[in-house]
N, C-alpha and C. Protein backbone atom coordinates (compact mmCIF):
# COMPACT_ATOMS: atom_id res chain seq x y z
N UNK A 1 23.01 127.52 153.99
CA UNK A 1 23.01 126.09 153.66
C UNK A 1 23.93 125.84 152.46
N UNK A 2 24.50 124.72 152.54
CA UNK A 2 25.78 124.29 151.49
C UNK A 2 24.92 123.75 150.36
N UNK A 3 25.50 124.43 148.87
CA UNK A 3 24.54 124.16 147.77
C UNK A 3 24.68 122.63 147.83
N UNK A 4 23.34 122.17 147.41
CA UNK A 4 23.12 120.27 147.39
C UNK A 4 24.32 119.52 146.21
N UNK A 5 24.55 120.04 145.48
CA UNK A 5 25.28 119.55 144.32
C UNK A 5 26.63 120.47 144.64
N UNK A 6 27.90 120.29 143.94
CA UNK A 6 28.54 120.85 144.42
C UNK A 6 29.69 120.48 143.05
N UNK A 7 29.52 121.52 142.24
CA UNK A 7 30.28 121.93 141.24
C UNK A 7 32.08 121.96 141.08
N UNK A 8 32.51 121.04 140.41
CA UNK A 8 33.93 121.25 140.84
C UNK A 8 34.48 121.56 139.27
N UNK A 9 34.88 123.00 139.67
CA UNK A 9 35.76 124.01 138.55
C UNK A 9 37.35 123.59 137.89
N UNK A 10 37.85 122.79 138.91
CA UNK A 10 39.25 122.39 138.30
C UNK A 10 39.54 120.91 138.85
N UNK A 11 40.72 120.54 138.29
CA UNK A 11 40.52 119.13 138.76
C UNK A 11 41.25 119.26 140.04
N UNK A 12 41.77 119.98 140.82
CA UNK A 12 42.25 120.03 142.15
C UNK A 12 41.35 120.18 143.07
N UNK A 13 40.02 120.52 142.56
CA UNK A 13 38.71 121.18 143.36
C UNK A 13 38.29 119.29 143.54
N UNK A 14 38.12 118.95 142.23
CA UNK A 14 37.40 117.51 141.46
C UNK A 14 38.59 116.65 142.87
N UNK A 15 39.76 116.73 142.89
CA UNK A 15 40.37 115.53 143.24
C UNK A 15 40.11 115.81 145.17
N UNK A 16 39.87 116.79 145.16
CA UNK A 16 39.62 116.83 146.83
C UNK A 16 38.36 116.78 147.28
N UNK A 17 37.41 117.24 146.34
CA UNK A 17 36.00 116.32 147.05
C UNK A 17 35.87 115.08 146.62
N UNK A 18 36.40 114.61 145.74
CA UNK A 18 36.43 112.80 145.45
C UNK A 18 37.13 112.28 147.37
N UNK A 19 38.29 112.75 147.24
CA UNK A 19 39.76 111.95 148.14
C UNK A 19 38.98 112.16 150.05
N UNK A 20 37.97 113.41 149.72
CA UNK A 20 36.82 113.27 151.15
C UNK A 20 35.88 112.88 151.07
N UNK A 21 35.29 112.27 150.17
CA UNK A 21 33.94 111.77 150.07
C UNK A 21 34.93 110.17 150.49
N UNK A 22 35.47 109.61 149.59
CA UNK A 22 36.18 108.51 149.63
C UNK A 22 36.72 107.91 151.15
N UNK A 23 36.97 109.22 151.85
CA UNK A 23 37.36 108.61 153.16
C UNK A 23 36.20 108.29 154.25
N UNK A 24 35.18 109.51 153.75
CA UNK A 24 33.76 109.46 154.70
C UNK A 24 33.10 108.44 154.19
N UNK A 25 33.49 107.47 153.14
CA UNK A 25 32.75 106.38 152.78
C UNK A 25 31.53 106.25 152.82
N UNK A 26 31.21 107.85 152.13
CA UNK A 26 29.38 108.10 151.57
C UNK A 26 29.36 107.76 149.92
N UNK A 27 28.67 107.57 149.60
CA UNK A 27 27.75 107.40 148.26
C UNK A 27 28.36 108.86 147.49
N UNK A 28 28.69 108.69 146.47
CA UNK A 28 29.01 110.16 145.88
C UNK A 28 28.58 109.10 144.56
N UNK A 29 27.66 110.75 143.76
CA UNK A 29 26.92 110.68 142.38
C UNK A 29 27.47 111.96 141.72
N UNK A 30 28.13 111.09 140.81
CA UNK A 30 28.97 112.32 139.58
C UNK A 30 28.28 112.71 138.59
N UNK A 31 27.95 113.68 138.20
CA UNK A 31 27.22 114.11 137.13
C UNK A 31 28.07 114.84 136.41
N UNK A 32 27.89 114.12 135.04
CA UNK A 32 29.21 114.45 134.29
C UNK A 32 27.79 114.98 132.81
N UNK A 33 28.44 116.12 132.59
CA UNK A 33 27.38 116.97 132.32
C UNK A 33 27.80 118.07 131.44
N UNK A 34 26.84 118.94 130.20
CA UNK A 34 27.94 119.76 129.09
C UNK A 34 26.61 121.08 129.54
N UNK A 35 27.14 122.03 129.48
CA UNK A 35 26.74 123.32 128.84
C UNK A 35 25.30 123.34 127.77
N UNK A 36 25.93 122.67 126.62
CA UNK A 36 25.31 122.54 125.62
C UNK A 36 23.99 121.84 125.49
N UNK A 37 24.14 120.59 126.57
CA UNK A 37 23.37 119.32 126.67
C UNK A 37 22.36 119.73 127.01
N UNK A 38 21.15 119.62 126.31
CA UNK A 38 19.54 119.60 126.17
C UNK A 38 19.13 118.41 127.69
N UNK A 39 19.62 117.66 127.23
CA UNK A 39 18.94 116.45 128.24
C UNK A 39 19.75 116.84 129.80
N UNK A 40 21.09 117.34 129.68
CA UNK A 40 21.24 117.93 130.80
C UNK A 40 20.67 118.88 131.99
N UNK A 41 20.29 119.74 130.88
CA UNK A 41 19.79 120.85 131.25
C UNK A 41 18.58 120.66 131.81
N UNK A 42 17.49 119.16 131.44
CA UNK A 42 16.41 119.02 131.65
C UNK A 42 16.59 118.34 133.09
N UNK A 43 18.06 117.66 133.39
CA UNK A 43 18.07 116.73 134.53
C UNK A 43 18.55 117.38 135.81
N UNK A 44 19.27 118.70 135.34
CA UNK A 44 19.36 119.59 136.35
C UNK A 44 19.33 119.56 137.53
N UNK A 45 17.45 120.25 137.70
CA UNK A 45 16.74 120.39 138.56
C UNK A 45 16.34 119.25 139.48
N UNK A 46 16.54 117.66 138.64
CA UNK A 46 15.44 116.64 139.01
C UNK A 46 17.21 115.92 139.92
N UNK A 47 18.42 116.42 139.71
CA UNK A 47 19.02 115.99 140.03
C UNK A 47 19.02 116.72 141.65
N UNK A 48 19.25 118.31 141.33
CA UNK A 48 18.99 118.92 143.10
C UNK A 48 18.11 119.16 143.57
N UNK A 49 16.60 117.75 143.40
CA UNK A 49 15.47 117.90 144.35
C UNK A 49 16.45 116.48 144.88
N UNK A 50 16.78 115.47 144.13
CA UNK A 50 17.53 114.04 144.84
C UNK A 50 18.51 114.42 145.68
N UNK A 51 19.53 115.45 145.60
CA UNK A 51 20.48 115.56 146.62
C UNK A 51 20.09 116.34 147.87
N UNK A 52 18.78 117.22 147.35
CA UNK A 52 18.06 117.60 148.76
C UNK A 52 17.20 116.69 149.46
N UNK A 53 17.24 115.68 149.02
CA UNK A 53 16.16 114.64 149.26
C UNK A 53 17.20 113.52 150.05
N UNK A 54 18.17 113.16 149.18
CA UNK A 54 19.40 112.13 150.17
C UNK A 54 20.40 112.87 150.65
N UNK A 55 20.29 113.68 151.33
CA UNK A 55 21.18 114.18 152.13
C UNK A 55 22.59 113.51 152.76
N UNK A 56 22.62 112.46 152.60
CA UNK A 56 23.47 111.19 152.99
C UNK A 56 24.37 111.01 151.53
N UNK A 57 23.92 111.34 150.93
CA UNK A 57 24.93 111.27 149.42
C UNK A 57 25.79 112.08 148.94
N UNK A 58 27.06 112.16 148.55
CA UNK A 58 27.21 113.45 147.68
C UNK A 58 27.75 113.44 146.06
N UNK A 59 27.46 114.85 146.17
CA UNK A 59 26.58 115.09 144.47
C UNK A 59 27.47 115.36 143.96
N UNK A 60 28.61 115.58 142.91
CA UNK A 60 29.29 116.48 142.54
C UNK A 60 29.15 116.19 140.97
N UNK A 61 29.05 117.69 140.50
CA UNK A 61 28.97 117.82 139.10
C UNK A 61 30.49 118.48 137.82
N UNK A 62 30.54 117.81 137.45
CA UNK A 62 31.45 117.95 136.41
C UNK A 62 31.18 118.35 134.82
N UNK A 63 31.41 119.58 134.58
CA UNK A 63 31.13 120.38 133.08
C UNK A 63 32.59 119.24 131.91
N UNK A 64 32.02 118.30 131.11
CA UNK A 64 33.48 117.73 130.61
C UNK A 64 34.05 118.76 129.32
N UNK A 65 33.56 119.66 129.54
CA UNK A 65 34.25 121.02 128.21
C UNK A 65 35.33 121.85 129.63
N UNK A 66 34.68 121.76 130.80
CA UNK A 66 35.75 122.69 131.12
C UNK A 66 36.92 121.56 131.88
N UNK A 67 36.44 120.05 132.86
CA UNK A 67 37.48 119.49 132.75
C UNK A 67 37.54 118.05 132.13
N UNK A 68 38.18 118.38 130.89
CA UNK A 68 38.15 117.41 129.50
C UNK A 68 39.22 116.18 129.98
N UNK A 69 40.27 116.46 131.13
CA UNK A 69 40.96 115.20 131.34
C UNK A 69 40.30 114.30 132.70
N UNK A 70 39.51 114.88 133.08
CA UNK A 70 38.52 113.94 134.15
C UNK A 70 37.90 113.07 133.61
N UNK A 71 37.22 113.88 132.52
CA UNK A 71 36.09 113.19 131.78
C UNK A 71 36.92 112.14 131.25
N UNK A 72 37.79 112.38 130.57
CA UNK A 72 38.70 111.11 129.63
C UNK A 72 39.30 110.28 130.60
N UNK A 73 39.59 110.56 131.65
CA UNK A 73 40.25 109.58 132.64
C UNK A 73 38.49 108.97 133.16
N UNK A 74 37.82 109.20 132.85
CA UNK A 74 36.41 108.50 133.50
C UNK A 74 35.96 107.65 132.60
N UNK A 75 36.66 107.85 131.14
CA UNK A 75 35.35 107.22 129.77
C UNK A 75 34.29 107.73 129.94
N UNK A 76 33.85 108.93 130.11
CA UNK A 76 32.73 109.64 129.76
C UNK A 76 32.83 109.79 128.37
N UNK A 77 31.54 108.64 127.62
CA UNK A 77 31.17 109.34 126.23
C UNK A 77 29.95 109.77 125.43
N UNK A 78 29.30 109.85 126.86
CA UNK A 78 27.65 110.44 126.38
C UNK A 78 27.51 111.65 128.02
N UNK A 79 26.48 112.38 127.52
CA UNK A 79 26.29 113.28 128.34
C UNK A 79 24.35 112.89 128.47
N UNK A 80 23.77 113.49 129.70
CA UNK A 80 24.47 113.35 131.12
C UNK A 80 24.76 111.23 131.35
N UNK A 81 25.98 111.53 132.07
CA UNK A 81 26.84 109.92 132.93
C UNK A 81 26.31 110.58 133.71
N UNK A 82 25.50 109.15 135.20
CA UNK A 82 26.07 109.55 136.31
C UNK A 82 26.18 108.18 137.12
N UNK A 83 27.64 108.27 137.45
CA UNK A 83 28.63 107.77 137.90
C UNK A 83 28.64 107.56 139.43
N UNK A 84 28.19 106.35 139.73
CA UNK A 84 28.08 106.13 141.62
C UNK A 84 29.39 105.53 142.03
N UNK A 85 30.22 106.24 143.06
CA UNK A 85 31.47 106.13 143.28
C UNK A 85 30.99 105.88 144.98
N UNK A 86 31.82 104.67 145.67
CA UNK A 86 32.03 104.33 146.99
C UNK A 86 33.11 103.71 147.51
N UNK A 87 33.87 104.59 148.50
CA UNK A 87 35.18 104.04 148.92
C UNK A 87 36.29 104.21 147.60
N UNK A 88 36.17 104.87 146.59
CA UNK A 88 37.01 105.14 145.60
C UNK A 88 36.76 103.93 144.61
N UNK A 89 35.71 103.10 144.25
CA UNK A 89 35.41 102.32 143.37
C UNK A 89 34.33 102.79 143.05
N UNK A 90 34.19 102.61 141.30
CA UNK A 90 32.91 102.77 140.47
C UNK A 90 31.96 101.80 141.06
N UNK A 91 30.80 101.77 141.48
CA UNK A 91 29.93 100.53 141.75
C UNK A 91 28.74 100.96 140.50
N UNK A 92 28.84 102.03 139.75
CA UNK A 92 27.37 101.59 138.96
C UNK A 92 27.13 103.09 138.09
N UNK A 93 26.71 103.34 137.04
CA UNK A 93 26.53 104.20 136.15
C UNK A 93 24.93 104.22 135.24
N UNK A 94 24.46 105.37 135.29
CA UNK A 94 23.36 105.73 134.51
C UNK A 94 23.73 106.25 133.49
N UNK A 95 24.13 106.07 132.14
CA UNK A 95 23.83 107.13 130.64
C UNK A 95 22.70 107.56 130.38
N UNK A 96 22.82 108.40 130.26
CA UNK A 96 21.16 109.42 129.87
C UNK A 96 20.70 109.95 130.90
N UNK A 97 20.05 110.49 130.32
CA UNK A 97 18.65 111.37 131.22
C UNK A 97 17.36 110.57 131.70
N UNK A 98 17.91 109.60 132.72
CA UNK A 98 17.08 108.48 133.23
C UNK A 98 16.36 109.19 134.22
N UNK A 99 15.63 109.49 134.35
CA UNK A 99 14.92 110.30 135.59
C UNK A 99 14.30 109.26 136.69
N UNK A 100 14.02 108.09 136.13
CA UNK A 100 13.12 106.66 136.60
C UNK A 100 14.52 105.96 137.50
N UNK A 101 15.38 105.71 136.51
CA UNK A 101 16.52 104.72 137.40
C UNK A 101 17.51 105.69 138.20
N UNK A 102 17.94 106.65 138.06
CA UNK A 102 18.56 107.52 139.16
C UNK A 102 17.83 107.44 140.58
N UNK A 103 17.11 107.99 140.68
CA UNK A 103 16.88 107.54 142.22
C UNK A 103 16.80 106.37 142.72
N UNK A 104 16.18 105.56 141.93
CA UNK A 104 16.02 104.20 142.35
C UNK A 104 17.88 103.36 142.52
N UNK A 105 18.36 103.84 141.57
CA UNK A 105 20.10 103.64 141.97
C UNK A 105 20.35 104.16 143.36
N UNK A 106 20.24 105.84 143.21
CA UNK A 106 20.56 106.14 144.62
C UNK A 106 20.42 104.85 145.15
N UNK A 107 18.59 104.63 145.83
CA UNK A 107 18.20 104.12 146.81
C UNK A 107 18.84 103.22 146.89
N UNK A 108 19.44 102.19 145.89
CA UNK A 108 19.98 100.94 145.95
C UNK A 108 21.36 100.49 146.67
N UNK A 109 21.97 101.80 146.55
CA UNK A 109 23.59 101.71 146.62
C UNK A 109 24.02 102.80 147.67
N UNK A 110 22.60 103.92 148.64
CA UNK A 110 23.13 104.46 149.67
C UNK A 110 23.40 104.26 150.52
């Protein structure tokens, strides 16, 4: 089974699951996310029970220490963003470690 979240290491990895999610005109949730981040680390898990749960969405996570010009081309300036992208437009963003409004976003915008 294909991991639920789906980690992108460089921005060539980052720009080709954006440019196919974008054409399959699914729901993609960016989790823009640090190493370091306490509140990250706590949202983790609560993030890949939701992508095993909406299967219809996709997840992709972004470390902004390893790609620092994504993040800056995104205005990421708090950790964890997560960033609901459809058809290649932003439609809607969570800052923080919202555990309450993340899914309920999902649900809103899948």
């Amino acid at each position: 089974m294909a991991e639920a979240v789906i980690a992108c290491h460089s921005v060539q990895e980052w720009t080709q699951q954006l440019e196919q999610a974008n054409q399959s005109k699914k729901l993609v949730v960016v989790d823009f996310t640090a190493s370091w981040c306490g509140p990250c680390r706590m949202m983790a898990p609560i993030v890949s029970e939701l992508a095993k749960k909406f299967t219809d969405v996709l997840f992709l996570k972004v470390d902004v220490d390893e790609l620092k010009t994504v993040a800056q081309d995104w205005a990421i300036e708090a950790m964890p963003t997560f960033v609901f992208v459809k058809e290649g437009t932003i439609i809607d963003k969570v800052v923080g470690a919202n555990k309450v409004d993340l899914p309920k976003k999902i649900e809103m915008h899948k």
